[in-house]
Structures are given as C-alpha cells and as structure tokens.
C-alpha atoms as a PDB file:
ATOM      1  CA  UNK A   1      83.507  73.015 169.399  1.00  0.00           C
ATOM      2  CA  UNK A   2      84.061  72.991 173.111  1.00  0.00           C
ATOM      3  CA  UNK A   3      87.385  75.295 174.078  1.00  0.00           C
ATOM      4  CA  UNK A   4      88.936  74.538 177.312  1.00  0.00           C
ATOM      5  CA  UNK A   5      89.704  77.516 179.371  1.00  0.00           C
ATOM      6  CA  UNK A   6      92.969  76.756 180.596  1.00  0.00           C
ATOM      7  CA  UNK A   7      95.264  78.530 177.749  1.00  0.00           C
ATOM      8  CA  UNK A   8      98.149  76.641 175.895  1.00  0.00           C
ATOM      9  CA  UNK A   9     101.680  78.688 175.499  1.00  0.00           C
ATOM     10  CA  UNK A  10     102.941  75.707 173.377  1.00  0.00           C
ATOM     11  CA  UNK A  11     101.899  72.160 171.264  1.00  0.00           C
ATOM     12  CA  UNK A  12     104.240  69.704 171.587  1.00  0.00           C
ATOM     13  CA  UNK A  13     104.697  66.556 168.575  1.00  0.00           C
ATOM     14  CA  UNK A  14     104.054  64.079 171.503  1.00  0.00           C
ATOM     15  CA  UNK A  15     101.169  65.430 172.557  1.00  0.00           C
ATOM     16  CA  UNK A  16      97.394  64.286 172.195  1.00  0.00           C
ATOM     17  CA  UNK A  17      94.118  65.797 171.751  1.00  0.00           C
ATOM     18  CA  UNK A  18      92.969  68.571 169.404  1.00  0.00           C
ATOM     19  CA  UNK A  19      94.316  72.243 168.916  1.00  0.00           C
ATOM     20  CA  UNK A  20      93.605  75.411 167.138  1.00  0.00           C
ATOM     21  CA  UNK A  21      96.570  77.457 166.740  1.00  0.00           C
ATOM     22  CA  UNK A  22      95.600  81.098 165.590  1.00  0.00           C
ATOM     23  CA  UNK A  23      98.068  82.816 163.886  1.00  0.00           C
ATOM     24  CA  UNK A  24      98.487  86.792 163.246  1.00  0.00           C
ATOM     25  CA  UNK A  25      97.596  86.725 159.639  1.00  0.00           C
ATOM     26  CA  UNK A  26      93.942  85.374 160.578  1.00  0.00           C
ATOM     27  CA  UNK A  27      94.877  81.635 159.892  1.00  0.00           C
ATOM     28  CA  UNK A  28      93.462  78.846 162.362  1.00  0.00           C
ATOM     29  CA  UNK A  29      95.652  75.815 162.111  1.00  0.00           C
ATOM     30  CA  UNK A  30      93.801  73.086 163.082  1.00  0.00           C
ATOM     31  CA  UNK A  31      95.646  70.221 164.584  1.00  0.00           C
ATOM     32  CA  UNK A  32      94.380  66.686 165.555  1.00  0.00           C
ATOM     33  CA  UNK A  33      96.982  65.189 166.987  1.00  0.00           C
ATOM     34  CA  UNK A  34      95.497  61.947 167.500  1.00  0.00           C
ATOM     35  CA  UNK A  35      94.298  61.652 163.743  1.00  0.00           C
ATOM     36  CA  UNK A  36      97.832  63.304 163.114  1.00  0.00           C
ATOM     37  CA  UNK A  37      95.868  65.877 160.280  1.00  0.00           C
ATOM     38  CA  UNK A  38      96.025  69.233 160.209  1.00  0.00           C
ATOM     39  CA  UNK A  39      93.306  71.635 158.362  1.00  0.00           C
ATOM     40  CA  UNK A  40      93.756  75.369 157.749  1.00  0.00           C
ATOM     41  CA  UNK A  41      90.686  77.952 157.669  1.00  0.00           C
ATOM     42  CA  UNK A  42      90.532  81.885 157.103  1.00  0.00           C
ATOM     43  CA  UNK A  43      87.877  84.314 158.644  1.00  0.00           C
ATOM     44  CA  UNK A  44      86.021  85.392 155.318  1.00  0.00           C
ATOM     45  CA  UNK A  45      83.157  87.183 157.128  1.00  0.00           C
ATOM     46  CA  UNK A  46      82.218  88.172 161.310  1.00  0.00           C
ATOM     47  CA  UNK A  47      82.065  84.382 162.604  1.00  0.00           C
ATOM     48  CA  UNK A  48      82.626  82.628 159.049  1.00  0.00           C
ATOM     49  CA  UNK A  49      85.421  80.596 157.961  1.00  0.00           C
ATOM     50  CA  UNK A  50      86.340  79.577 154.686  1.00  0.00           C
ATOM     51  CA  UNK A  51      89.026  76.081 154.173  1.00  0.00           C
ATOM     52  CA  UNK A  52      92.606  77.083 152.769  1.00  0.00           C
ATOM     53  CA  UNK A  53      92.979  74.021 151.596  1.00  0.00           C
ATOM     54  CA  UNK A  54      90.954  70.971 149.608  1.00  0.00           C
ATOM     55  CA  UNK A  55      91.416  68.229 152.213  1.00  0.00           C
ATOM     56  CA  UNK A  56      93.349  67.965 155.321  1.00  0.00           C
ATOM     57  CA  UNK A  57      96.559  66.770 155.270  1.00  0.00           C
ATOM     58  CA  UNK A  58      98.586  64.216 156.991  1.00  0.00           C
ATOM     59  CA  UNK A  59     100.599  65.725 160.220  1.00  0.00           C
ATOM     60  CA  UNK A  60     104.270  64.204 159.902  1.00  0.00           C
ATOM     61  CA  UNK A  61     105.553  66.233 162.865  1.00  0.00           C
ATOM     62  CA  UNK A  62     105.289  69.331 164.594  1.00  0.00           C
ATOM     63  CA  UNK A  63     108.848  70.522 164.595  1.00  0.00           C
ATOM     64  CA  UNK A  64     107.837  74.132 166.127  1.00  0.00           C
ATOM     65  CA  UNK A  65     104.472  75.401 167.954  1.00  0.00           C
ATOM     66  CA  UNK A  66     104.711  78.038 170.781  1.00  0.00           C
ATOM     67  CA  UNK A  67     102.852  81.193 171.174  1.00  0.00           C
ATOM     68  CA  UNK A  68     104.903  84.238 169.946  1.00  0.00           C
ATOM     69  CA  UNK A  69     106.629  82.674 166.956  1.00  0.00           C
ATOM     70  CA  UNK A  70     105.845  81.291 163.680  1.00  0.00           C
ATOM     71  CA  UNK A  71     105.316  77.332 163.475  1.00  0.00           C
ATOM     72  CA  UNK A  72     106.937  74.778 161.703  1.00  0.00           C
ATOM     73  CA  UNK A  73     105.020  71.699 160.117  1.00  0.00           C
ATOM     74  CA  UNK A  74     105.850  68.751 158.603  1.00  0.00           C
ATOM     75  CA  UNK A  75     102.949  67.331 156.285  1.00  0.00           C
ATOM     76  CA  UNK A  76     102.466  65.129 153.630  1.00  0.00           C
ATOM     77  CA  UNK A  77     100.572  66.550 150.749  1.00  0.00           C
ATOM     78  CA  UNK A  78     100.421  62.873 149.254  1.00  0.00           C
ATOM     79  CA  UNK A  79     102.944  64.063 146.283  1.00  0.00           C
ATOM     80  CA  UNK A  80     104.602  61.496 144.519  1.00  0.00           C
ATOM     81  CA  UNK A  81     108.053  61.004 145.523  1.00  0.00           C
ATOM     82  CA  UNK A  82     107.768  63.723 148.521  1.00  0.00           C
ATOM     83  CA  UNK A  83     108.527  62.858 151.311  1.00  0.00           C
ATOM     84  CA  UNK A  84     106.863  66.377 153.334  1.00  0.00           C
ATOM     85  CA  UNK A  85     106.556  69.593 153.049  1.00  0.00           C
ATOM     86  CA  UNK A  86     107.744  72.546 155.677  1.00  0.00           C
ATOM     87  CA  UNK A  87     104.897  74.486 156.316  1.00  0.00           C
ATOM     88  CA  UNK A  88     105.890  77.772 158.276  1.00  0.00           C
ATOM     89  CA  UNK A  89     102.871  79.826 159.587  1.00  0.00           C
ATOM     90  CA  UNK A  90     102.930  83.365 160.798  1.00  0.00           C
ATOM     91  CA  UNK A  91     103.487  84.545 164.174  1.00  0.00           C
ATOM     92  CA  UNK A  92     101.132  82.115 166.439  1.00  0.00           C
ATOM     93  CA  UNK A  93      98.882  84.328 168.642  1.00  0.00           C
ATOM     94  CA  UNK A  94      96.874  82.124 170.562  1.00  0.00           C
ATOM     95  CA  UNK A  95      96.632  78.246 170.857  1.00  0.00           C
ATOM     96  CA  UNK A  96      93.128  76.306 172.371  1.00  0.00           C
ATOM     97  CA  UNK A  97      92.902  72.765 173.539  1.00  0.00           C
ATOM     98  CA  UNK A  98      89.512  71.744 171.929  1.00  0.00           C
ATOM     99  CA  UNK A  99      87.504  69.679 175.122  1.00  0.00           C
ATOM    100  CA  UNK A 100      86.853  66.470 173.766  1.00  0.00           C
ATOM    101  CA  UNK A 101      83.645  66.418 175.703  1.00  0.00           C
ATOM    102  CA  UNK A 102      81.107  69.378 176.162  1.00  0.00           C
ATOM    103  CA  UNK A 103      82.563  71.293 178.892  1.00  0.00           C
ATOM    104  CA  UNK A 104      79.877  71.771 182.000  1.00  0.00           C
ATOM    105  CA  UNK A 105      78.231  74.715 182.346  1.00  0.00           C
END
C-alpha cells in the first residue's frame, strides 16, 4: 500500500479514491470510496493488524470525516429490514490518501 505524502485534514462523501482514517483508539478505518466499502483493522502486534470485522461492509455515506473529531458512518450491515447503521469512531488522528499507483521513488 502506496501512501501519498500530501496529508488529508478531511474525507468528503463525494470524494474518490481510497483512505485510511486512523483513529485515537488504534482503529484504521479503511475507506474505498469508489467500491463504497469500508473495513476496520486493530494493531494486535508492532506492524500487525488484525480485521474488526468478518467482511467489509457497504459505505452508505460518510456523514462526518475530518481530522480532530470522531466520524460518522453510514453502512449497511446487510440486516434484514435495516436500512444502516451509524457507526461513530473515536477521535480521527490522521487520514492517508492510498496512491492508486506505486508512487516513484
């Protein structure tokens, strides 16, 4: 995973590409945009990450994601009769743009 080096203060629901939001509880959020899915990981050891959660789920909307305060999700857990689920997260610390491409050297 290629991280651009220009840093992000926000993620916007309109916008494309791919993002990992770091949060200050440890959480990476990670956000593809363009395949609207989100996936959540944990640090369970120095440079390993476990999944939160079984599968990714579907990325309704983004009502909320700027460094400095917690975000607000919208996803569909594919519940019967649900429509979404709020997901808040913790305060975000950082957000990366992940380079779709291999950034050169």
């Amino acid at each position: 995973m290629q991280i651009d080096d220009e840093p992000q203060d926000r993620v916007l629901d309109e916008m494309d590409g791919v993002f990992v939001v770091t949060t200050e509880d440890g959480v990476a959020y990670r956000l593809d945009m363009n395949k609207r899915q989100v996936t959540r990981t944990v640090e369970v050891g120095t440079g390993v990450r476990a999944v939160l959660d079984p599968e990714s789920a579907a990325l309704v909307a983004v009502a909320t994601c700027r460094v400095g305060a917690p975000m607000v999700l919208l996803i569909d857990r594919d519940v019967p009769g649900v429509l979404f689920t709020r997901r808040t997260s913790a305060t975000v610390l950082v957000i990366d743009r992940v380079s779709p491409t291999p950034l050169p050297q």
